[in-house]
C-alpha atoms as a PDB file:
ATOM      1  CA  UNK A   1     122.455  82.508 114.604  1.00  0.00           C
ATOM      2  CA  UNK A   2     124.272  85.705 112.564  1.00  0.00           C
ATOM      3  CA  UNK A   3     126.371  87.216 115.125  1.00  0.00           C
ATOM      4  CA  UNK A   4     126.964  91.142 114.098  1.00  0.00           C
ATOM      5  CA  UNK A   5     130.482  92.784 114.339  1.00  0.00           C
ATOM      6  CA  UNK A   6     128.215  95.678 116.930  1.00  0.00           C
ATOM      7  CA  UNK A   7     125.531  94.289 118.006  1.00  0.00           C
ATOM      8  CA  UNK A   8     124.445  97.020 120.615  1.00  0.00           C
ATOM      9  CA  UNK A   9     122.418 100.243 120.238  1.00  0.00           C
ATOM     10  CA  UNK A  10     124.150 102.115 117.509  1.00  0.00           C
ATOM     11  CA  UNK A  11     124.283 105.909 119.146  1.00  0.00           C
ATOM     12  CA  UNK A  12     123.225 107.924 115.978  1.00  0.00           C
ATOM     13  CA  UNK A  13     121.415 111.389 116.184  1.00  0.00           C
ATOM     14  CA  UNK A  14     117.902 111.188 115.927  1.00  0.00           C
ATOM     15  CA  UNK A  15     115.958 112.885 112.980  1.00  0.00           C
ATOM     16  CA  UNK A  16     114.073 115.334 113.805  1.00  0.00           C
ATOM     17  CA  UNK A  17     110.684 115.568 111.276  1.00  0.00           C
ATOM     18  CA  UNK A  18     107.112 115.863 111.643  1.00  0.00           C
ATOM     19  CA  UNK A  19     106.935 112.213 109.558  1.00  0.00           C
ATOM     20  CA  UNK A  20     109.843 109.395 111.021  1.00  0.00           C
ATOM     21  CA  UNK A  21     110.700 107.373 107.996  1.00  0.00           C
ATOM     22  CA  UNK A  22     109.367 104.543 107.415  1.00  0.00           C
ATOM     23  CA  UNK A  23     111.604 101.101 107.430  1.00  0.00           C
ATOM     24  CA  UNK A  24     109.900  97.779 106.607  1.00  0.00           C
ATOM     25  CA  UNK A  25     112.173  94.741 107.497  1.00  0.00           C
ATOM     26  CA  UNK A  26     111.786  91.800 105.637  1.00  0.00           C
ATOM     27  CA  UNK A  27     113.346  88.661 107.491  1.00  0.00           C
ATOM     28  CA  UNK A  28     112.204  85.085 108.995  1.00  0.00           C
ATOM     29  CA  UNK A  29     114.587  85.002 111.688  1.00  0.00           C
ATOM     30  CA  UNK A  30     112.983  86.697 114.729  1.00  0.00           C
ATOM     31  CA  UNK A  31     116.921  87.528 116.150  1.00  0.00           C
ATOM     32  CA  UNK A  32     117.626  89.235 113.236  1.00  0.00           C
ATOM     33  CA  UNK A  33     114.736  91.139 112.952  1.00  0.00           C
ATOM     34  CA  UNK A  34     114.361  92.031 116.558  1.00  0.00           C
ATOM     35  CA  UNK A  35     118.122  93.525 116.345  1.00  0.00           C
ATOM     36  CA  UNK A  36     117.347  95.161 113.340  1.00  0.00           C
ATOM     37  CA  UNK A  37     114.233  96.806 114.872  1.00  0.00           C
ATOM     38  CA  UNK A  38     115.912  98.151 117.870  1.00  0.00           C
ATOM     39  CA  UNK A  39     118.437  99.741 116.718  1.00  0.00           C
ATOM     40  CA  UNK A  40     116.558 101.216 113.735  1.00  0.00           C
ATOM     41  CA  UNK A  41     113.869 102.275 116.372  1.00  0.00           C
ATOM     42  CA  UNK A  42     116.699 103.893 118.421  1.00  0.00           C
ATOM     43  CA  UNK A  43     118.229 105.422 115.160  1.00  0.00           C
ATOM     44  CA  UNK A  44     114.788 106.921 114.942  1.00  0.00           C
ATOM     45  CA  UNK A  45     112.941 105.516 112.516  1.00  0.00           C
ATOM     46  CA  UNK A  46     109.398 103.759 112.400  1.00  0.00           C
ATOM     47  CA  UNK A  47     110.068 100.267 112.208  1.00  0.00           C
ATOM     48  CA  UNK A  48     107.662  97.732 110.287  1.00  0.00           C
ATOM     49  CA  UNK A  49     108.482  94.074 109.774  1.00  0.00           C
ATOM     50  CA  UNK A  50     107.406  90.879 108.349  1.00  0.00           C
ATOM     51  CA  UNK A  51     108.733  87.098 108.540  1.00  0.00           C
ATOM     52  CA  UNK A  52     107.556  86.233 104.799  1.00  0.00           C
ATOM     53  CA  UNK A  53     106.616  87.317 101.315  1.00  0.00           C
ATOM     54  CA  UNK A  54     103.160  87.572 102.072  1.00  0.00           C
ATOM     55  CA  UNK A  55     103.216  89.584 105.694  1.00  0.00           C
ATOM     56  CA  UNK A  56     105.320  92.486 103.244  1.00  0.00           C
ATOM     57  CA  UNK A  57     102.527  92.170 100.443  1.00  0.00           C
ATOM     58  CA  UNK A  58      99.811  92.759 103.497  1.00  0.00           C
ATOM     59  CA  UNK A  59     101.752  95.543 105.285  1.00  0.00           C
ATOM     60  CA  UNK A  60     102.487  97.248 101.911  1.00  0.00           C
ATOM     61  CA  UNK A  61      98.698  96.873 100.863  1.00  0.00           C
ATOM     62  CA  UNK A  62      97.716  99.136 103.347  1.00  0.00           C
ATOM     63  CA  UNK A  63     100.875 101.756 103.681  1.00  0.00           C
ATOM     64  CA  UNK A  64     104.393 101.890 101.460  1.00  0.00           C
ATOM     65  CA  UNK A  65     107.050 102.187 103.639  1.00  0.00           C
ATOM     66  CA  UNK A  66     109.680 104.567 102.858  1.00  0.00           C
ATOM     67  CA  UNK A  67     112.577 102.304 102.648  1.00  0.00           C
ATOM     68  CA  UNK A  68     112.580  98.142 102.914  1.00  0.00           C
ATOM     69  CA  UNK A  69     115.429  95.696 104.149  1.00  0.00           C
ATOM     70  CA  UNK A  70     114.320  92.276 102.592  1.00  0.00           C
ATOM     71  CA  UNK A  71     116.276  89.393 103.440  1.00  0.00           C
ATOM     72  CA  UNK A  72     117.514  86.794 100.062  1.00  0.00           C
ATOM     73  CA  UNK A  73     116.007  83.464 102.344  1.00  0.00           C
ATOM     74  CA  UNK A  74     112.485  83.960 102.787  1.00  0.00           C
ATOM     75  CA  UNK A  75     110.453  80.524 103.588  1.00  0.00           C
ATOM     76  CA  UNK A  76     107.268  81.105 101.244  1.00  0.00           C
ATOM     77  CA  UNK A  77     109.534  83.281  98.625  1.00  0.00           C
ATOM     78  CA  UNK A  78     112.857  83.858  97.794  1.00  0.00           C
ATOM     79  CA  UNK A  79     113.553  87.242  98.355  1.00  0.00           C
ATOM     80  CA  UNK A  80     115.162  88.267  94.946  1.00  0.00           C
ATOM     81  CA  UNK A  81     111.796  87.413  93.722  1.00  0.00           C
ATOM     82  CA  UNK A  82     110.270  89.288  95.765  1.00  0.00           C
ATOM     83  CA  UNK A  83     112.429  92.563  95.038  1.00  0.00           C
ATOM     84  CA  UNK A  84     111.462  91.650  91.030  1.00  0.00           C
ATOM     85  CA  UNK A  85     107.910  91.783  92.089  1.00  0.00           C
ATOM     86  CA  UNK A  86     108.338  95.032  93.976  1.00  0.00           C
ATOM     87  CA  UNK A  87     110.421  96.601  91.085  1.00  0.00           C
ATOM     88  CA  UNK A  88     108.174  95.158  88.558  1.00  0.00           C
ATOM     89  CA  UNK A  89     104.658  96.782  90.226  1.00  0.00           C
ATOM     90  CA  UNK A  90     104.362 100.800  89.119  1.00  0.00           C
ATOM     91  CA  UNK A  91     103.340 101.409  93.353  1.00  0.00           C
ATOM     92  CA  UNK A  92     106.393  99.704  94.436  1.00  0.00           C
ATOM     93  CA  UNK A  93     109.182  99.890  91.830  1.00  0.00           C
ATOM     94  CA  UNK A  94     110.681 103.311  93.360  1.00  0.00           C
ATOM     95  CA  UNK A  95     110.901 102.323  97.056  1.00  0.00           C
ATOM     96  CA  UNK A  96     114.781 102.032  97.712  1.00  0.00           C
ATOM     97  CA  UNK A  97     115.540  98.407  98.776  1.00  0.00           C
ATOM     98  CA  UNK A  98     118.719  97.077 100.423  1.00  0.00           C
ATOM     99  CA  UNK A  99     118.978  93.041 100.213  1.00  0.00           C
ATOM    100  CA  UNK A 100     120.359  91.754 103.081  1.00  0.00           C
ATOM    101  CA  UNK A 101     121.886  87.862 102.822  1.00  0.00           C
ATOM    102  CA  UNK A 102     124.667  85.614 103.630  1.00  0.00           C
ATOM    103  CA  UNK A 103     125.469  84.734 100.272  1.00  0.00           C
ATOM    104  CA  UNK A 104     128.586  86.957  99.002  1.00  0.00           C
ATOM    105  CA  UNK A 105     129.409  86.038  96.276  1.00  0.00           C
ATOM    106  CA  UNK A 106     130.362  88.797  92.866  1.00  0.00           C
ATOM    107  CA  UNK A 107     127.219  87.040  91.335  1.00  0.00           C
ATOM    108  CA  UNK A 108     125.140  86.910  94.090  1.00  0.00           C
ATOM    109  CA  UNK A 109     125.793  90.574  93.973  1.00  0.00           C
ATOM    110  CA  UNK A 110     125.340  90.717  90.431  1.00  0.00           C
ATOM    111  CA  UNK A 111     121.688  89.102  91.053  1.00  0.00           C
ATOM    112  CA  UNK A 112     120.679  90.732  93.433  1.00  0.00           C
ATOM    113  CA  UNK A 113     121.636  94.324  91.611  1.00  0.00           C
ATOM    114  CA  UNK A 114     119.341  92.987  88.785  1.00  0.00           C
ATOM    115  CA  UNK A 115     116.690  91.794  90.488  1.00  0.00           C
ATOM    116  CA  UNK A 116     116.165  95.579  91.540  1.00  0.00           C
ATOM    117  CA  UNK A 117     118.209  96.114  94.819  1.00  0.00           C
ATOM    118  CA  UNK A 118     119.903  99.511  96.031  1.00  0.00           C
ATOM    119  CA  UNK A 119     122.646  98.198  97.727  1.00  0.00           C
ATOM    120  CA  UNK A 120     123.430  94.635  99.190  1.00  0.00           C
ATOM    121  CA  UNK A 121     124.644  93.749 102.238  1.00  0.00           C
ATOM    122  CA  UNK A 122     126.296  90.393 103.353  1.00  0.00           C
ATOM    123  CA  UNK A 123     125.717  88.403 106.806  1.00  0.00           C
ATOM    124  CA  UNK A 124     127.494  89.433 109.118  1.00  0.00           C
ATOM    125  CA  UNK A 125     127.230  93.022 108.976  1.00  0.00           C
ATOM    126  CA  UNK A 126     128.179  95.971 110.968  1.00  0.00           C
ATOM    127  CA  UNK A 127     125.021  97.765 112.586  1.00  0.00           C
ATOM    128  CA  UNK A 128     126.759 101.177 111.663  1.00  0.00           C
ATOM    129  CA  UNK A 129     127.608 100.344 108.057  1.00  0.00           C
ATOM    130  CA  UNK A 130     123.470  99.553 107.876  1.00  0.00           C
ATOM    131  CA  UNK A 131     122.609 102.638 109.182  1.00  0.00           C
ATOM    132  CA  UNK A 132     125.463 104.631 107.065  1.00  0.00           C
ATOM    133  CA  UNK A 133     124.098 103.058 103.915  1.00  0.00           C
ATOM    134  CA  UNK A 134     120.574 103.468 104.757  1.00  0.00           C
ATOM    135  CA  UNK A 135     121.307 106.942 105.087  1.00  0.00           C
ATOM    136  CA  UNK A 136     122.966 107.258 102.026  1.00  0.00           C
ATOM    137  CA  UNK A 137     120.459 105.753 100.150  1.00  0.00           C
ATOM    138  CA  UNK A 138     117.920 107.887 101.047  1.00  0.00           C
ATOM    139  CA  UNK A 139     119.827 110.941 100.082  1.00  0.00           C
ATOM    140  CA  UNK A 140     120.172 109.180  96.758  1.00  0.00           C
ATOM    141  CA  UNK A 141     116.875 107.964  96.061  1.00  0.00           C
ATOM    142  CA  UNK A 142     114.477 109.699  98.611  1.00  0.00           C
ATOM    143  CA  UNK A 143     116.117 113.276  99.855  1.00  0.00           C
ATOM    144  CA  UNK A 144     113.488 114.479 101.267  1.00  0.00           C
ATOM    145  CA  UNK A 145     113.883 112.031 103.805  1.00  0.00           C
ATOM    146  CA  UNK A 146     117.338 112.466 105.152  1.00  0.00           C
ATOM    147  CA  UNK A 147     118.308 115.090 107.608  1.00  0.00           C
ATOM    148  CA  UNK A 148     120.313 117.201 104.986  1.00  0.00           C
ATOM    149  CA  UNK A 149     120.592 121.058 105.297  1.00  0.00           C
ATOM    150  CA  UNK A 150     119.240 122.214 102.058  1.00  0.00           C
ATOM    151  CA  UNK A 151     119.475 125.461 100.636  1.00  0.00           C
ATOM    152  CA  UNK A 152     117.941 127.236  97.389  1.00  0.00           C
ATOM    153  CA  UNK A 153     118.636 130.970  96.603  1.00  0.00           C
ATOM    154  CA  UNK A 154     117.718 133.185  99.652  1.00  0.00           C
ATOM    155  CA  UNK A 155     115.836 129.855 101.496  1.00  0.00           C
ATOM    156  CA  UNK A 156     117.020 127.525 103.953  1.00  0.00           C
ATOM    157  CA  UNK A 157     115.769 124.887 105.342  1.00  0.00           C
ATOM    158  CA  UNK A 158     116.911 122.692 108.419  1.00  0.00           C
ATOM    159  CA  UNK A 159     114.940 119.349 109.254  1.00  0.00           C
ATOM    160  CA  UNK A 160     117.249 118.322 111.918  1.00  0.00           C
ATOM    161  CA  UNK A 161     115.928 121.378 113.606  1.00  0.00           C
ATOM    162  CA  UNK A 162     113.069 121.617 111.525  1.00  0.00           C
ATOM    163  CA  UNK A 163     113.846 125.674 111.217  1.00  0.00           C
ATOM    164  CA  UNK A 164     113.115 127.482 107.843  1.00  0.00           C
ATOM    165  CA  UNK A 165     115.325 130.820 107.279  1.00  0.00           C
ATOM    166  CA  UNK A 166     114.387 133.238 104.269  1.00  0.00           C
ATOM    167  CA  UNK A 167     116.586 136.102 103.211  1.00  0.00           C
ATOM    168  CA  UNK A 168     118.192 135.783 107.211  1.00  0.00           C
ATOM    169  CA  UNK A 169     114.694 135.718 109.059  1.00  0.00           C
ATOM    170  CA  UNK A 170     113.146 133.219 110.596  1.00  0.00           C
ATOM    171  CA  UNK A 171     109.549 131.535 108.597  1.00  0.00           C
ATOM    172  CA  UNK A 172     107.532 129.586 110.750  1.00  0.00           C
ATOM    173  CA  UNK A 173     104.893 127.283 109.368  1.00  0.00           C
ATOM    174  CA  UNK A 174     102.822 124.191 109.872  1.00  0.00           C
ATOM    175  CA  UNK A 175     104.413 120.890 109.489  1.00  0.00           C
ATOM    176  CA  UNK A 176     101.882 119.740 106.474  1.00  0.00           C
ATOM    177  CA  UNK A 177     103.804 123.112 104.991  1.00  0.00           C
ATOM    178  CA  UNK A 178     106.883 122.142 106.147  1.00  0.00           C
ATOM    179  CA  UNK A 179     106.871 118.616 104.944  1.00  0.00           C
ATOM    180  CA  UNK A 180     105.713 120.020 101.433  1.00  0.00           C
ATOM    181  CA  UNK A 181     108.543 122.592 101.180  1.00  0.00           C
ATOM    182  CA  UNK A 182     111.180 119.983 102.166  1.00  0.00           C
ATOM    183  CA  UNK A 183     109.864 117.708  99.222  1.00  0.00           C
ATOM    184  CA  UNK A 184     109.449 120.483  96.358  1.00  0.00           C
ATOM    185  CA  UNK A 185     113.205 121.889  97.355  1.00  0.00           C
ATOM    186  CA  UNK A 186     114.640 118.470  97.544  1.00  0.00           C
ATOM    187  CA  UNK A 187     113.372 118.000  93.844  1.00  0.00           C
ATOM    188  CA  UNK A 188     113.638 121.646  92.300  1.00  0.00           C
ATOM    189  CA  UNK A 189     112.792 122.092  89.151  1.00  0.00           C
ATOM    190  CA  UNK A 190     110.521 119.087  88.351  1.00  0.00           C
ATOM    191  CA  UNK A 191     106.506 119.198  87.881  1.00  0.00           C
ATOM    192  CA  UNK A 192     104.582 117.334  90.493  1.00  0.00           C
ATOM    193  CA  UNK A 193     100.789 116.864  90.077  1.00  0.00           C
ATOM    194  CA  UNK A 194      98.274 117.231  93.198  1.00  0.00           C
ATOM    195  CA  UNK A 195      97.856 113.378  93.268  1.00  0.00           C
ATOM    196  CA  UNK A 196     101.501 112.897  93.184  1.00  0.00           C
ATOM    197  CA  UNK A 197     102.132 115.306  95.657  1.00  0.00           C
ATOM    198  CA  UNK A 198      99.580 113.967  98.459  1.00  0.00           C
ATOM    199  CA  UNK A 199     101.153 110.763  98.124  1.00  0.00           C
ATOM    200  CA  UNK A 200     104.761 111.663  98.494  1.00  0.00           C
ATOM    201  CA  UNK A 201     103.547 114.534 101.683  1.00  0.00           C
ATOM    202  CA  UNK A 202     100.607 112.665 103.250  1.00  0.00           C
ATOM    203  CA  UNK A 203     100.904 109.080 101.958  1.00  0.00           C
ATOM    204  CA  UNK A 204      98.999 106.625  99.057  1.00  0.00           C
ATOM    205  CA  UNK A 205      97.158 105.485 101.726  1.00  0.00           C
ATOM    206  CA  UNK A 206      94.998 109.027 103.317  1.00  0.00           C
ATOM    207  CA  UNK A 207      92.359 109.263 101.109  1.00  0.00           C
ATOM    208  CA  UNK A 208      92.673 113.109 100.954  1.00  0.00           C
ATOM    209  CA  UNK A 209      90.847 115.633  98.089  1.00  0.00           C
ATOM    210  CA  UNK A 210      93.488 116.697  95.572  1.00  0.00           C
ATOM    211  CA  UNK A 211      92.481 120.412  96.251  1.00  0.00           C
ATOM    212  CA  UNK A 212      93.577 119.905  99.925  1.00  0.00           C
ATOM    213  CA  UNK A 213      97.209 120.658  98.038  1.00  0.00           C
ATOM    214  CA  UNK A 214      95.830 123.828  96.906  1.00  0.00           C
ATOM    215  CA  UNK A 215      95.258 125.162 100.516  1.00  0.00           C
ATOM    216  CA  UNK A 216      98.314 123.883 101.867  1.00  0.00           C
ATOM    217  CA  UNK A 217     100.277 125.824  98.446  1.00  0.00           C
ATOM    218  CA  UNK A 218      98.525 128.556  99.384  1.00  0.00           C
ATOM    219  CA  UNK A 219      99.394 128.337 103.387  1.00  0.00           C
ATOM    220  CA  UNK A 220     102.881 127.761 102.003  1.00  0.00           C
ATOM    221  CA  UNK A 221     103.495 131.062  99.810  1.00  0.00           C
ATOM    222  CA  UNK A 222     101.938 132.842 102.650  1.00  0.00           C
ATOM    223  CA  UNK A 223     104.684 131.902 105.195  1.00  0.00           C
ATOM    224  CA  UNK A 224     107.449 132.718 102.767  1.00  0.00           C
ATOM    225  CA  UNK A 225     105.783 135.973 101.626  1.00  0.00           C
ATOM    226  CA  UNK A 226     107.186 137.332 104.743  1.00  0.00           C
ATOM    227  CA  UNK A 227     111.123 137.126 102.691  1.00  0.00           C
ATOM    228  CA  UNK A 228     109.303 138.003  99.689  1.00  0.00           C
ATOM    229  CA  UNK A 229     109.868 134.394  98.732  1.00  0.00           C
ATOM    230  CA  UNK A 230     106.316 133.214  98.029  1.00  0.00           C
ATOM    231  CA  UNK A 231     107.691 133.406  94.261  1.00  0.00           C
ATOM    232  CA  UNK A 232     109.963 129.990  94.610  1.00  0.00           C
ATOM    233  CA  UNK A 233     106.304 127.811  94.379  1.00  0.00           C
ATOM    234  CA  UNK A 234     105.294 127.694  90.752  1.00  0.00           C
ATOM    235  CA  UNK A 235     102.294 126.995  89.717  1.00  0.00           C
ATOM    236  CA  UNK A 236     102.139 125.057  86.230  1.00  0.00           C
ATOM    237  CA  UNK A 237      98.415 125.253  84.435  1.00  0.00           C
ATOM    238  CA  UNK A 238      97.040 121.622  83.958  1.00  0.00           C
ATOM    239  CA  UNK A 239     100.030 119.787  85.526  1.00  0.00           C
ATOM    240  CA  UNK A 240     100.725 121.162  88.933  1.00  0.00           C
ATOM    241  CA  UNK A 241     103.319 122.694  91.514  1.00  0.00           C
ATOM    242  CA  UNK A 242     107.299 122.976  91.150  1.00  0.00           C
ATOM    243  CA  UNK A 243     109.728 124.372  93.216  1.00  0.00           C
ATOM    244  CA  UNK A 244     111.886 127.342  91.464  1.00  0.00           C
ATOM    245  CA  UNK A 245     114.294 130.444  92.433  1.00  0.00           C
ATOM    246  CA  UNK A 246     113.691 131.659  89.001  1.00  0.00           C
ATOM    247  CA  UNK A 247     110.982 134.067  88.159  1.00  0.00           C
ATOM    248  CA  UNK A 248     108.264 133.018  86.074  1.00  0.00           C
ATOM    249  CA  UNK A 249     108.141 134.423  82.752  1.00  0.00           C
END
């Protein structure tokens, strides 16, 4: 048995979004996991788990979860194979990983850095320093899932209190509009396609029609029009929407 350095509900503010993030725990001993999950689930995140190689491989089949927590001793595979497989598939390889595992030493580390990990954490660990990394990972490699105020030019936007200001007045709008703003701000500047953009707002898994994103772009631009903001969502001919203070030429 691991024994944690907290092992109690970790009181952390709850997210507020109109999607919880996703957390897929990878780990064979049902403690563990069960800690994990509760306190995760109290964090407030959606919790997912698996006790081997090939319950992860079924669960991310049918959904990628937003963040995974795989365990290094995994009874059908070890799990820094398992993060090389994940890293090594194009679905997979961006999903930020933390490898979780009794084994501490610098080239344990080392491996488990190369086999494609975020972070690594040893057995035992504190409950808060989890969370606190998990949260700083996804500022790092997914920011449109943390709970950051962001701001851009005249537009702000709150998920905690999932509250968009433009130019000092209040923009209300759907969460499908909401969800697509946070992502586009949270990566300004950069070209996303319609396909890439209903999996990173509605999932790889909803089998949606690429022109949904048109409507939704459109229902967008109409609830910032009211700042005279409507301007910030670019539309780039043959590739697809990007997120920009600047004016279009």
């Amino acid at each position: 048995m691991v024994s944690y350095h907290d092992p109690f509900r970790v009181p952390v503010s709850t997210p507020i979004a109109a999607m919880p993030t996703t957390i897929l725990i990878i780990e064979d001993e049902p403690a563990i996991q069960e800690l994990l999950r509760v306190n995760l689930q109290h964090a407030g995140y959606t919790v997912q788990a698996a006790a081997d190689a090939a319950q992860a491989h079924a669960i991310v089949d049918q959904a990628l979860p937003d963040l995974i927590l795989l365990d290094w001793m995994l009874p059908d595979t070890p799990g820094i194979r398992l993060a090389k497989q994940l890293r090594g598939t194009e679905r997979t390889r961006d999903i930020p990983l933390i490898m979780l595992t009794a084994r501490g030493t610098e080239q344990d580390k080392v491996n488990g850095l190369e086999a494609g990990a975020d972070d690594y954490i040893t057995k035992p660990f504190s409950l808060r320093e989890l969370l606190a990394r998990i949260r700083s990972l996804l500022r790092r490699r997914a920011p449109q899932l943390a709970d950051d105020l962001i701001q851009a030019g005249a537009l702000e936007l709150d998920p905690q209190a999932h509250r968009i200001t433009g130019a000092g007045r209040p923009l209300p709008m759907g969460p499908s509009e909401f969800r697509l703003l946070h992502f586009l701000m949270t990566h300004a500047e950069r070209v996303y396609s319609r396909g890439q953009l209903l999996d990173q707002i509605w999932g790889d898994h909803v089998f949606v029609e690429e022109r949904t994103v048109d409507v939704h772009i459109r229902r967008l631009r109409k609830a910032l029009s009211p700042a005279e903001l409507d301007h910030y969502i670019h539309t780039v001919r043959g590739a697809g929407y990007r997120f920009s203070t600047t004016q279009e030429p």
